[in-house]
C-alpha atoms as a PDB file:
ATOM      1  CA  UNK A   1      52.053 -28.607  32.910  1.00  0.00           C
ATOM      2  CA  UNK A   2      49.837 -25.643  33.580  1.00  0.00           C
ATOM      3  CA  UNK A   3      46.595 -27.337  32.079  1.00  0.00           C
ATOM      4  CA  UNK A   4      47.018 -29.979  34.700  1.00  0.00           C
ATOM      5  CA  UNK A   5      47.292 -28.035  37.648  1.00  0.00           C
ATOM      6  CA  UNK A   6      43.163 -27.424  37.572  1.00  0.00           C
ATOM      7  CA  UNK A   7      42.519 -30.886  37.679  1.00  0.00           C
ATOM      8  CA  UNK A   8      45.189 -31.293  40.767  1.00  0.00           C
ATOM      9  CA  UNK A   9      43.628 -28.574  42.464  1.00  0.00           C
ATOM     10  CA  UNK A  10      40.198 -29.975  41.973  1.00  0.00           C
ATOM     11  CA  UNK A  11      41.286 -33.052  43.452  1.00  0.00           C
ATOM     12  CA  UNK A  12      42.874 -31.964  46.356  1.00  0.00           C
ATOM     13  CA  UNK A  13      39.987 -29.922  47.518  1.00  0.00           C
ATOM     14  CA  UNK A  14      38.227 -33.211  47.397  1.00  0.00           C
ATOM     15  CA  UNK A  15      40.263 -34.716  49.683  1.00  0.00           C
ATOM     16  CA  UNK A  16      40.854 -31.839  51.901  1.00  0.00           C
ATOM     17  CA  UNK A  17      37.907 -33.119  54.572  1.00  0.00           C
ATOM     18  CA  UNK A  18      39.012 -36.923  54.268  1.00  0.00           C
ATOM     19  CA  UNK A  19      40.861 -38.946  56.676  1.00  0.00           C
ATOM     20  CA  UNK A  20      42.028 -41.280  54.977  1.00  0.00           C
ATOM     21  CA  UNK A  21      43.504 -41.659  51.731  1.00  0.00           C
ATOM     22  CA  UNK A  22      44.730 -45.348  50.197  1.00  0.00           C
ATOM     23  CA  UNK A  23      47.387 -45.208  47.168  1.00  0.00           C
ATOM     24  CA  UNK A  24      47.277 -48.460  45.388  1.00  0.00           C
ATOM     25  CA  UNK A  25      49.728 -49.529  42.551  1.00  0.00           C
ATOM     26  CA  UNK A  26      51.107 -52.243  40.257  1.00  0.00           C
ATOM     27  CA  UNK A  27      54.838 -52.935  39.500  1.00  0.00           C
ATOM     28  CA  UNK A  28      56.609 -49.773  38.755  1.00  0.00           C
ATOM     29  CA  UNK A  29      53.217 -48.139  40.636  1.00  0.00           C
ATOM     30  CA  UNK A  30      53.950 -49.602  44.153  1.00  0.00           C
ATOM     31  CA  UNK A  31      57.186 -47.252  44.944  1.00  0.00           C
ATOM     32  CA  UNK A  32      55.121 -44.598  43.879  1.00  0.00           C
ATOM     33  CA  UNK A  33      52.341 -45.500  45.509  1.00  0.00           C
ATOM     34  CA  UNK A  34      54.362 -45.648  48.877  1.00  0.00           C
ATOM     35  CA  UNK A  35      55.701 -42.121  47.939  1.00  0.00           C
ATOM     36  CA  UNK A  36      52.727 -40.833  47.607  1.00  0.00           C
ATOM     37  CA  UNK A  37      51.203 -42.075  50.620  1.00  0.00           C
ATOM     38  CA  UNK A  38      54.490 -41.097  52.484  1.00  0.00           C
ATOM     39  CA  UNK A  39      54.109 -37.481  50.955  1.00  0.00           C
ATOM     40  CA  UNK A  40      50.491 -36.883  52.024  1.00  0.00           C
ATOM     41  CA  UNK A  41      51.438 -37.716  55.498  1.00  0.00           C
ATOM     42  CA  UNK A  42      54.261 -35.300  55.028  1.00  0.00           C
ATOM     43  CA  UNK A  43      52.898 -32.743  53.950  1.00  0.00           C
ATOM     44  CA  UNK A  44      48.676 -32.497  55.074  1.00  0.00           C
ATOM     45  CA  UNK A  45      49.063 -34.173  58.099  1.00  0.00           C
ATOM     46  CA  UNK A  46      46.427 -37.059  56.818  1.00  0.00           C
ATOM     47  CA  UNK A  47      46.123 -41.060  57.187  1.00  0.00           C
ATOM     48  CA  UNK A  48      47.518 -42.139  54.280  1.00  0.00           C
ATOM     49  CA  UNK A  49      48.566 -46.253  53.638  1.00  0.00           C
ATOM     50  CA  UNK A  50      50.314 -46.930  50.138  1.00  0.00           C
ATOM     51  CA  UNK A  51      49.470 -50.964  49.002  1.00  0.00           C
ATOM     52  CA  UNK A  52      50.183 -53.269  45.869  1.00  0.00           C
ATOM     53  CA  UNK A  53      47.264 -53.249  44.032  1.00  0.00           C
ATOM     54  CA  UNK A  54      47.735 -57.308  43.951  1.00  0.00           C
ATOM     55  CA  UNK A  55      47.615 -57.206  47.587  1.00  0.00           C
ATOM     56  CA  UNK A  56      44.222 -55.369  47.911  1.00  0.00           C
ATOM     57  CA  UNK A  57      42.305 -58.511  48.352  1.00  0.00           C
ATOM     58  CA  UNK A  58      44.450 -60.336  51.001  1.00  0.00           C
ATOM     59  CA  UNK A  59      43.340 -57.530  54.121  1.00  0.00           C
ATOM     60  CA  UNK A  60      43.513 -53.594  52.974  1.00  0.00           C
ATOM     61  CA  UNK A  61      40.198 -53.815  51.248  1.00  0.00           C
ATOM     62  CA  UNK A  62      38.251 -54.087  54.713  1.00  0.00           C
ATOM     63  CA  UNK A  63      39.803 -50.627  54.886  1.00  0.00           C
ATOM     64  CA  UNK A  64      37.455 -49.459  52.241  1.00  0.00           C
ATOM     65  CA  UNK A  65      34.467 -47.318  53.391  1.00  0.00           C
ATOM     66  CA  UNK A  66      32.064 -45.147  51.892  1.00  0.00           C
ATOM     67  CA  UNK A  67      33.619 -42.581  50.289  1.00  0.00           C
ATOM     68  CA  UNK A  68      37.029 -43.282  50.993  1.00  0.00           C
ATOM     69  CA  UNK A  69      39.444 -41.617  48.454  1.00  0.00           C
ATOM     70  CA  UNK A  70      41.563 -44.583  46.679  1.00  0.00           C
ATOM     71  CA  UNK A  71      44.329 -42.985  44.460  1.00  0.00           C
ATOM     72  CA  UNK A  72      45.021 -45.781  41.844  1.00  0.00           C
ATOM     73  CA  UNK A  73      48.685 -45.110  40.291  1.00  0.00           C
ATOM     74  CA  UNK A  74      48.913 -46.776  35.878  1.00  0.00           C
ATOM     75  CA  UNK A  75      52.173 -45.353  35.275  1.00  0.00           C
ATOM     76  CA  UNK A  76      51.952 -46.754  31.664  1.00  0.00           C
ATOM     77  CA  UNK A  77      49.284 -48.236  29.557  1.00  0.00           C
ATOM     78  CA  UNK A  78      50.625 -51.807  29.970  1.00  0.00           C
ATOM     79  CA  UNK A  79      49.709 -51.421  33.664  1.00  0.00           C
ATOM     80  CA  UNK A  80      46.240 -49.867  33.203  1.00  0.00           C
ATOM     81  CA  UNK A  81      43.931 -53.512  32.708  1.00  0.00           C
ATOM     82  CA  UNK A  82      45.734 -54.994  35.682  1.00  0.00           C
ATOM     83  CA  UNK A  83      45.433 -51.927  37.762  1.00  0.00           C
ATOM     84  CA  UNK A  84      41.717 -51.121  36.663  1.00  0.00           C
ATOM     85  CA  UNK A  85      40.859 -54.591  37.651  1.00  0.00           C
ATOM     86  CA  UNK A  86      42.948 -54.779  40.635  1.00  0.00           C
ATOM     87  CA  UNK A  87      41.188 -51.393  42.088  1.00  0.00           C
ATOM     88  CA  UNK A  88      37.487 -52.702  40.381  1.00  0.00           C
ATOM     89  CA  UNK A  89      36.906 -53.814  44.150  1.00  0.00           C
ATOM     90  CA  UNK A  90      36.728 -50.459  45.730  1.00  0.00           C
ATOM     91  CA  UNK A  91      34.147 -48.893  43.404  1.00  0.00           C
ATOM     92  CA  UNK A  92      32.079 -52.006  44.465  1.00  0.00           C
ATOM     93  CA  UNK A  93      32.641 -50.620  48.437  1.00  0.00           C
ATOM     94  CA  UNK A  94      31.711 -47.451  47.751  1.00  0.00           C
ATOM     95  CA  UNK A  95      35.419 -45.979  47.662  1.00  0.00           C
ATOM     96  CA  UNK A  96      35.818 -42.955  45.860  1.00  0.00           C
ATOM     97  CA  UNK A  97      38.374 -43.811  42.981  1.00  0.00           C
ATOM     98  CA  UNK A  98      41.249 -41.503  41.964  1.00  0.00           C
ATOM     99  CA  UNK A  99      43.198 -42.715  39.032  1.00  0.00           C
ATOM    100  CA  UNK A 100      46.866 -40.899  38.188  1.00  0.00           C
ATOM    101  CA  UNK A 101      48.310 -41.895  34.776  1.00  0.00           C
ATOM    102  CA  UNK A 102      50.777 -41.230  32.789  1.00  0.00           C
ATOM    103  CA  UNK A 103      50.860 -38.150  30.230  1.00  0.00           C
ATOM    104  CA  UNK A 104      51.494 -40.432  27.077  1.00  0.00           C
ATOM    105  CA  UNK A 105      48.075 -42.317  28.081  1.00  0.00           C
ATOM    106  CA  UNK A 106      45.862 -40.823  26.124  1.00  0.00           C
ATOM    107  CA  UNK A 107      42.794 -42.808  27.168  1.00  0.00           C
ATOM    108  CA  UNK A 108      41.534 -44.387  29.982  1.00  0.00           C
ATOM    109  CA  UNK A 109      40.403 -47.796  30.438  1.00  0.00           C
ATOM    110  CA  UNK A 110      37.606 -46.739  32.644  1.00  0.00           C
ATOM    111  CA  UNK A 111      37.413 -43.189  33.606  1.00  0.00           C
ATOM    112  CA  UNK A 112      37.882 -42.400  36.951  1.00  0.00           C
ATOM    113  CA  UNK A 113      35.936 -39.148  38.752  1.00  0.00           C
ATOM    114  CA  UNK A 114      39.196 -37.450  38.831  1.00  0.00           C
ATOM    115  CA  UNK A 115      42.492 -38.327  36.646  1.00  0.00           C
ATOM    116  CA  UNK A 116      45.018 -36.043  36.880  1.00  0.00           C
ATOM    117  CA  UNK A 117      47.968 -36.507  34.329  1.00  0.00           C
ATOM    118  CA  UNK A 118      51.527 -36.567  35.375  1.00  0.00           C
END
């Protein structure tokens, strides 16, 4: 747990002079996703929208600005081609990509500035 918590804290000073922050997830991903968004809100104070990654085309990616932080939840490494392309769109608009995984993932798909293990 501790060798995570440099990665976390890297992130989150990141994000510190952001707006906005969109979590985007896949099955299992999407509650968390939600959460996520939900905590942020919570607890900084920030913007913060949680989508289905499925949903990203159908309206929240004219949300996506230069820079914009996009927190990309693969709980497990059945999820990670779907969610990788799902999220593809937002490198393409200049969003800044954040990907959380799973612990048991040892490897990527496409590596992500920032991917913090859980």
């Amino acid at each position: 747990m501790l060798e995570t918590m440099e990665p976390v804290r890297e992130l989150a000073r990141s994000l510190a002079g952001k707006n906005t922050v969109l979590f985007l997830g896949r099955h299992v991903g999407y509650p968390v996703a939600l959460e996520g968004a939900l905590k942020l809100k919570e607890l900084a104070y920030m913007h913060a929208e949680g989508f289905a990654a499925g949903e990203l085309k159908h309206g929240p990616i004219a949300l996506i600005e230069d820079d914009l932080p996009v927190v990309v939840i693969v709980p497990s490494p059945a999820a990670a081609p779907s969610s990788t392309t799902r999220s593809s769109p937002t490198s393409r608009r200049s969003g800044h990509g954040v990907r959380a995984r799973s612990s048991s993932r040892r490897r990527a798909t496409r590596r992500s500035p920032h991917t913090p293990t859980t």
